[in-house]
Protein backbone atom coordinates (compact mmCIF):
# COMPACT_ATOMS: atom_id res chain seq x y z
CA UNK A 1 -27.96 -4.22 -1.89
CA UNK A 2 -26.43 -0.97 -2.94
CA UNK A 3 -22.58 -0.09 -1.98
CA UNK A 4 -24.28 3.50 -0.44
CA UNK A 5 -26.46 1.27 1.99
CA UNK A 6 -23.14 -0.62 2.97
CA UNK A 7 -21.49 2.49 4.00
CA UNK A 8 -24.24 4.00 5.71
CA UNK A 9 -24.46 0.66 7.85
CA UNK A 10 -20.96 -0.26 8.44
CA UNK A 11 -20.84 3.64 9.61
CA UNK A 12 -23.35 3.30 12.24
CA UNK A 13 -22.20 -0.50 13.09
CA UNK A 14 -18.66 0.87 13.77
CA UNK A 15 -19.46 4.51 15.80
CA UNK A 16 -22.72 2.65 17.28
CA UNK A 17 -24.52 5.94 17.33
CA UNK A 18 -26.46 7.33 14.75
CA UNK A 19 -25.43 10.84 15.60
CA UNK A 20 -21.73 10.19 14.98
CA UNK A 21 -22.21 8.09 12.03
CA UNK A 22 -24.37 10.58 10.16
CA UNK A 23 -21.66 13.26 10.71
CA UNK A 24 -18.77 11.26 9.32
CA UNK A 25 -21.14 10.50 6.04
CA UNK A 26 -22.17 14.08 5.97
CA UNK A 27 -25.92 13.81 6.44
CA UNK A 28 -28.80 14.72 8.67
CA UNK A 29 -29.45 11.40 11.17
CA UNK A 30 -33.40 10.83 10.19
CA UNK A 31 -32.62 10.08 6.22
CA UNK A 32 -29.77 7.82 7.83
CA UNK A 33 -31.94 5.84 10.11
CA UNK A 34 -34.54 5.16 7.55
CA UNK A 35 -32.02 3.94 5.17
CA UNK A 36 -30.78 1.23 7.87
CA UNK A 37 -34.64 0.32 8.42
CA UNK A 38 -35.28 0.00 4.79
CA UNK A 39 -32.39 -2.78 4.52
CA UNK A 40 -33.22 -4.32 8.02
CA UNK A 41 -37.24 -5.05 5.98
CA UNK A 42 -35.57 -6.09 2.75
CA UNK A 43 -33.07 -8.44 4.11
CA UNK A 44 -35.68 -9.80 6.74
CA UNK A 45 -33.07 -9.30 9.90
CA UNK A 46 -32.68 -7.11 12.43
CA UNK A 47 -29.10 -5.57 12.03
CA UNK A 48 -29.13 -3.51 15.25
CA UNK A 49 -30.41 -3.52 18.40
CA UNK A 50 -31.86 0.23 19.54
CA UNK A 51 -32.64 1.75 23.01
CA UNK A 52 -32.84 5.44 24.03
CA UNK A 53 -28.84 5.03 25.18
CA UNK A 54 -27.50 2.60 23.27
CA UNK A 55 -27.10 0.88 19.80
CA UNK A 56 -25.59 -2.84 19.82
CA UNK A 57 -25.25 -5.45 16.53
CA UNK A 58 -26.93 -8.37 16.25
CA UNK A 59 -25.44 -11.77 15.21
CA UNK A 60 -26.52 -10.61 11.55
CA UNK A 61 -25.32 -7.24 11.93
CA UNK A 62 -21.67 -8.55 13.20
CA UNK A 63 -21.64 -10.52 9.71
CA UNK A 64 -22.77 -7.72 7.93
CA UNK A 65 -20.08 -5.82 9.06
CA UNK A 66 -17.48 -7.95 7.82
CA UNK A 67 -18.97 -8.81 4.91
CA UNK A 68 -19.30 -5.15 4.10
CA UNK A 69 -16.54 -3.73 4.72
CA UNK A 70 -14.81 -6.63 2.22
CA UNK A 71 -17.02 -5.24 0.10
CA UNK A 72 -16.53 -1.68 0.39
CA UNK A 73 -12.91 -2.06 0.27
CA UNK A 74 -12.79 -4.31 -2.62
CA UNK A 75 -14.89 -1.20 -4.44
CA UNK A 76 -12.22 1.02 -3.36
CA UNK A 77 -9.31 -1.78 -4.60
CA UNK A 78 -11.08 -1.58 -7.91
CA UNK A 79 -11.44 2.12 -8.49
CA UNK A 80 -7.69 2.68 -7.73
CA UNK A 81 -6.14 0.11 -10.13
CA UNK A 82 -9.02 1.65 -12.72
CA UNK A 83 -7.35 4.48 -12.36
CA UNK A 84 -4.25 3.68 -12.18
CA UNK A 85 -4.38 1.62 -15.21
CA UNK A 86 -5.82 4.61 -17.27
CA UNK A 87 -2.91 6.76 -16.12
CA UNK A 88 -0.32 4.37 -16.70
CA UNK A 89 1.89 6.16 -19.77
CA UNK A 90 3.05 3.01 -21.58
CA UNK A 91 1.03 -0.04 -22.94
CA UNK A 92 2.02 -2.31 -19.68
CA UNK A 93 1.12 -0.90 -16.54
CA UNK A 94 3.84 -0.99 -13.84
CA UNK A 95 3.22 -2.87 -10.22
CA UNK A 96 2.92 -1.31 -6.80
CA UNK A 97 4.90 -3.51 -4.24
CA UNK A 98 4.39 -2.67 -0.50
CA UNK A 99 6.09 -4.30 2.19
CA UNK A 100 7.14 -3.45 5.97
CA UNK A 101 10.22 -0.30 6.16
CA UNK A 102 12.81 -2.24 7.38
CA UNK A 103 11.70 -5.86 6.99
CA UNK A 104 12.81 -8.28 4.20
CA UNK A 105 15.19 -6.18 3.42
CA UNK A 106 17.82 -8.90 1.39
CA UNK A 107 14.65 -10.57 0.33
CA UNK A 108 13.31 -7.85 -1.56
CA UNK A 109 16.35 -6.23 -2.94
CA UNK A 110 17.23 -10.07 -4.49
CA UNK A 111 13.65 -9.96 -6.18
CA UNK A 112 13.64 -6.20 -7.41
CA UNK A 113 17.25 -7.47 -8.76
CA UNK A 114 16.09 -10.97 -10.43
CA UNK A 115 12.16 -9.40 -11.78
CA UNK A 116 14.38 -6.92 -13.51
CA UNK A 117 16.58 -8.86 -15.70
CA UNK A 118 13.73 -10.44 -16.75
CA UNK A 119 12.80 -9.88 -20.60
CA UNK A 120 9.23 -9.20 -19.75
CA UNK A 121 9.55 -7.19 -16.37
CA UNK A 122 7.63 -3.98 -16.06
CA UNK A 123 8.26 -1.38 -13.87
CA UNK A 124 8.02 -1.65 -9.90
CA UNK A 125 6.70 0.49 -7.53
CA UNK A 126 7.87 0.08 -3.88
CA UNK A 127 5.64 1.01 -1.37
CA UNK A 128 7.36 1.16 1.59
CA UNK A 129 4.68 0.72 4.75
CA UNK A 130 4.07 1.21 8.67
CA UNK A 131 3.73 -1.79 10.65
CA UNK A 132 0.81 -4.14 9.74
CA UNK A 133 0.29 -2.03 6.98
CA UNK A 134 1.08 -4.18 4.22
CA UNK A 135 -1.95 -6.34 4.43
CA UNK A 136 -4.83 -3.53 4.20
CA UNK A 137 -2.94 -1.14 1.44
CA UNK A 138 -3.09 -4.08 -1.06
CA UNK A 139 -6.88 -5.06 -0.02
CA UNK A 140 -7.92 -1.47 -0.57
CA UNK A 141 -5.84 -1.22 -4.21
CA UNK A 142 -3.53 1.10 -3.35
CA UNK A 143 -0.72 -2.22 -4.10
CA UNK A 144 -0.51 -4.92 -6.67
CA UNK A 145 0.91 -7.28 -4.48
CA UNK A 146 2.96 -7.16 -1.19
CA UNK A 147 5.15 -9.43 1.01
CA UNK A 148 3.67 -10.34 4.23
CA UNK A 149 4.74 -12.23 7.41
CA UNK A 150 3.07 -15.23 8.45
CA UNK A 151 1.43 -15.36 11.56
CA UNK A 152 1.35 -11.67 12.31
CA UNK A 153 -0.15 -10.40 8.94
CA UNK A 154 -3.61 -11.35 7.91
CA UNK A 155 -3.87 -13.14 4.22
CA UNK A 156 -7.22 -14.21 4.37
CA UNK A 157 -8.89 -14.14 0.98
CA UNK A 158 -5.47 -13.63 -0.94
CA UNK A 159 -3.55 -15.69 -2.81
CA UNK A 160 0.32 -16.03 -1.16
CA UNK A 161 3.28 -18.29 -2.14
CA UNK A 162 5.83 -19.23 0.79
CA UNK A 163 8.99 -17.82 -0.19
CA UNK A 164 11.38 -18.15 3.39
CA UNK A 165 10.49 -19.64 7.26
CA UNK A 166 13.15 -18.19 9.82
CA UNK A 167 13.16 -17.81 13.51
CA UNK A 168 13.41 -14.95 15.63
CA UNK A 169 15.59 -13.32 18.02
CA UNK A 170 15.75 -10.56 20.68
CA UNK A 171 17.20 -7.63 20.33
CA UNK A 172 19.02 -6.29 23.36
CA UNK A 173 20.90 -3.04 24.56
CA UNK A 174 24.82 -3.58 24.03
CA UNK A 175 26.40 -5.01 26.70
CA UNK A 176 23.07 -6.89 28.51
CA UNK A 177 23.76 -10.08 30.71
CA UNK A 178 21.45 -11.98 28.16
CA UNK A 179 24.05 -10.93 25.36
CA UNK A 180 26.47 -13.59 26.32
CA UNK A 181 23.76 -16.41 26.24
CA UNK A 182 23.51 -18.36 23.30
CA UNK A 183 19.63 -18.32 23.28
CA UNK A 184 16.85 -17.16 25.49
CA UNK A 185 13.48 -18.36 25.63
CA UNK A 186 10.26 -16.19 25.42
CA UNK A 187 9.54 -15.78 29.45
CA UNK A 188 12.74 -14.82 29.73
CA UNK A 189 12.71 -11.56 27.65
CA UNK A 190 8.97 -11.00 28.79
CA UNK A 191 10.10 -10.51 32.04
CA UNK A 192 13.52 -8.32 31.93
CA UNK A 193 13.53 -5.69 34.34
CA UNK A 194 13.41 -2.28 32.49
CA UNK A 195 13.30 -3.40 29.01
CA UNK A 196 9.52 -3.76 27.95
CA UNK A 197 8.38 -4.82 24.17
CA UNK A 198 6.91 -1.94 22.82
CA UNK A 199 3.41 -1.66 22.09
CA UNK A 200 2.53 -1.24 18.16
CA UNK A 201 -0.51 0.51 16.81
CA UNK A 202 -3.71 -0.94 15.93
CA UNK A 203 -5.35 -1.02 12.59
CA UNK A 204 -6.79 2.52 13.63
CA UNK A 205 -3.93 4.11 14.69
CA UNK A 206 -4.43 3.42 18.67
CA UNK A 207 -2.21 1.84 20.80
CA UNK A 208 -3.16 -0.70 23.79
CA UNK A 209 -2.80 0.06 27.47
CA UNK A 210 0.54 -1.33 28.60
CA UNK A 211 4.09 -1.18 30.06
CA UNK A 212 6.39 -0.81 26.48
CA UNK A 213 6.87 2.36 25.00
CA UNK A 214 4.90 2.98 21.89
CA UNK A 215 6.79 2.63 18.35
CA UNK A 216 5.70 2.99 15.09
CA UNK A 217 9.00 2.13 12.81
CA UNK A 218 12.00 0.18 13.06
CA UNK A 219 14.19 3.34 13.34
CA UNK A 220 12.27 4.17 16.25
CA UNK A 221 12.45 0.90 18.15
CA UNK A 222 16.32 0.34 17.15
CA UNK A 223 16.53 3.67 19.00
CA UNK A 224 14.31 2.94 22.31
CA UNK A 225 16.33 -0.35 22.53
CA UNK A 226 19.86 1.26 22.27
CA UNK A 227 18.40 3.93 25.37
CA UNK A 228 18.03 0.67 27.04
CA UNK A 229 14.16 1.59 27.27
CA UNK A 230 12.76 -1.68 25.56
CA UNK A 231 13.40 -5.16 23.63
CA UNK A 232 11.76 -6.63 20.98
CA UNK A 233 11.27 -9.95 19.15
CA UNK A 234 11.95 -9.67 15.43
CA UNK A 235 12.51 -12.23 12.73
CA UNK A 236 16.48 -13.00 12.54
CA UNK A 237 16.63 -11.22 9.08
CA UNK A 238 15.90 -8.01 10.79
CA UNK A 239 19.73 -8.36 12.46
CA UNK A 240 20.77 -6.85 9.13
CA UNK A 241 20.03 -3.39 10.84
CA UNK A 242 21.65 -3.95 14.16
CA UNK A 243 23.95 -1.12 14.62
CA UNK A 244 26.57 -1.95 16.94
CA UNK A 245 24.93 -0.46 19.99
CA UNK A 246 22.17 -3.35 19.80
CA UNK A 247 22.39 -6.78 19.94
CA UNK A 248 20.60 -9.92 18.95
CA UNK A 249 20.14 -13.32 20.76
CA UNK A 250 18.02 -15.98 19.33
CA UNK A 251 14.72 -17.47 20.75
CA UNK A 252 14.55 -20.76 20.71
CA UNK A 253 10.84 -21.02 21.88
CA UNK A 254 9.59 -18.16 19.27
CA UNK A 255 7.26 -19.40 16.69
CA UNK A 256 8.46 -19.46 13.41
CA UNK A 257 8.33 -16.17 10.79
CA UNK A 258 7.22 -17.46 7.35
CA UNK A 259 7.38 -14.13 4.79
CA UNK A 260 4.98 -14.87 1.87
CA UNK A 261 4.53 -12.85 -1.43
CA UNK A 262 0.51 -12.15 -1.38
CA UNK A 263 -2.03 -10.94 -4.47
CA UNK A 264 -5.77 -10.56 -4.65
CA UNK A 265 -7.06 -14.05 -6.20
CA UNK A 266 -8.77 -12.12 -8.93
CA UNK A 267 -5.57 -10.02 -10.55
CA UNK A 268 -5.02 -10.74 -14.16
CA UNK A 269 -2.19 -8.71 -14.14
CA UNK A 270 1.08 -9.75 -16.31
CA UNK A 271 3.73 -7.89 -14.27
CA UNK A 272 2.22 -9.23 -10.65
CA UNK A 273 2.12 -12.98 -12.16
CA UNK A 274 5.86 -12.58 -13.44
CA UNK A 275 6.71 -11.00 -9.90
CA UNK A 276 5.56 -13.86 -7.88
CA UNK A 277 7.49 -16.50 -10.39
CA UNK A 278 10.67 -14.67 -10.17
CA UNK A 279 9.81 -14.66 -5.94
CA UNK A 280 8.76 -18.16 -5.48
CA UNK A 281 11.76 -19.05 -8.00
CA UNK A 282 14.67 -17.12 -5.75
């Protein structure tokens, strides 16, 4: 199977339409369709179901589609750290580190800190990334390595070490009843009159249908919550940015925030193996 017959499928398996998926690869539909018959008779399956209104995957054609786009974007993770590689100026090639704006903050500036003094250390690049970012820049090459946060990031197929578990808490307008408490439980904050969690975008940019006011960066929610226009549930490091017009209450009932320091299992590189020993040795 060719990488070009991967994106031609996974095109049409995410628009559904033929139309729409030949003009986001740039080509006429008929050479398009033929290409996804040719791999439905090599591979023996039907991929996708076809009527005169509609196009729907088969069982196959759902696995297809995740199995190709791992593909596709491990392709695209290797021709950027090719690259990048080739550019590097010195002998070592530095390290691209992404993590969440605004998250981790004590975390990461202790392991910037403790790589550096290291006798071997290369330079660090931190990429600094919207939320749920973090996961899909280092899949698709454009980081070394990145610290996520376990459950809400996805770290299937990487390699992680556990660096810190902490709770959570809520963070509150100044001056809310629920500021004098000395923990709140999870029903409680869904529920406060006036103050909805926001809503945070999808992996493609969308946001879901919903009460909270959309936000896309901690700036932006520590700003919504001071208006008294929303609350949110963050991990109890985040207090670190609490200006004094917020404040936070823990959650007793919150699952647990585990931040983990992730790399794709097939990364031979120096600097990212001496950045996750200095991180899993903090």
């Amino acid at each position: 199977m060719e990488t070009r017959e991967l994106r031609y499928y996974v095109a049409v398996a995410e628009e559904l339409h033929f139309g729409r998926a030949a003009e986001r690869l740039g080509m006429a539909q008929p050479p398009l369709s033929r290409a996804i018959r040719q791999l439905e008779r090599r591979l023996g399956v039907t991929l996708l179901e076809r009527t005169s209104r509609a196009v729907a995957m088969t069982e196959a054609g759902e696995a297809l589609l995740h199995e190709g786009r791992a593909v596709l974007d491990a392709v695209e993770a290797a021709e950027r750290r090719t690259r990048r590689a080739a550019h590097a100026t010195t002998g070592t090639p530095g390290v691209v580190l992404a993590t969440k704006a605004g998250a981790s903050t004590e975390l990461l500036a202790k392991l910037l800190d403790a790589y550096a003094a290291e006798p071997d250390a290369v330079p660090v690049e931190v990429l600094l990334s919207g939320i749920g970012e973090q996961s899909r820049v280092l899949r698709d090459g454009r980081a070394d390595v990145a610290l996520l946060h376990l459950p809400f990031d996805d770290v299937a197929g990487l390699d992680v070490e556990e660096l810190r578990t902490e709770g959570q808490v809520v963070l509150l307008p100044a001056g809310h009843p629920l500021t004098t408490r000395p923990h709140v439980l999870t029903a409680e904050v869904s529920d406060l009159p006036g103050l909805p969690l926001p809503r945070w975008p999808a992996a493609d940019g969308t946001y879901a249908d919903g009460p909270g006011p959309p936000a896309h960066d901690h700036a932006q929610l520590l700003q919504l919550i001071a208006l008294g226009r929303a609350c949110a549930i963050v991990p109890e490091s985040a207090v670190t940015l609490v200006r004094g017009d917020v404040a936070a209450v823990p959650v007793l009932d919150a699952p647990a925030v585990t931040t983990v320091i992730a790399w794709p299992p097939h990364s031979r590189s120096r600097g990212v193996a001496g950045l996750v020993r200095t991180a899993t040795s903090l």
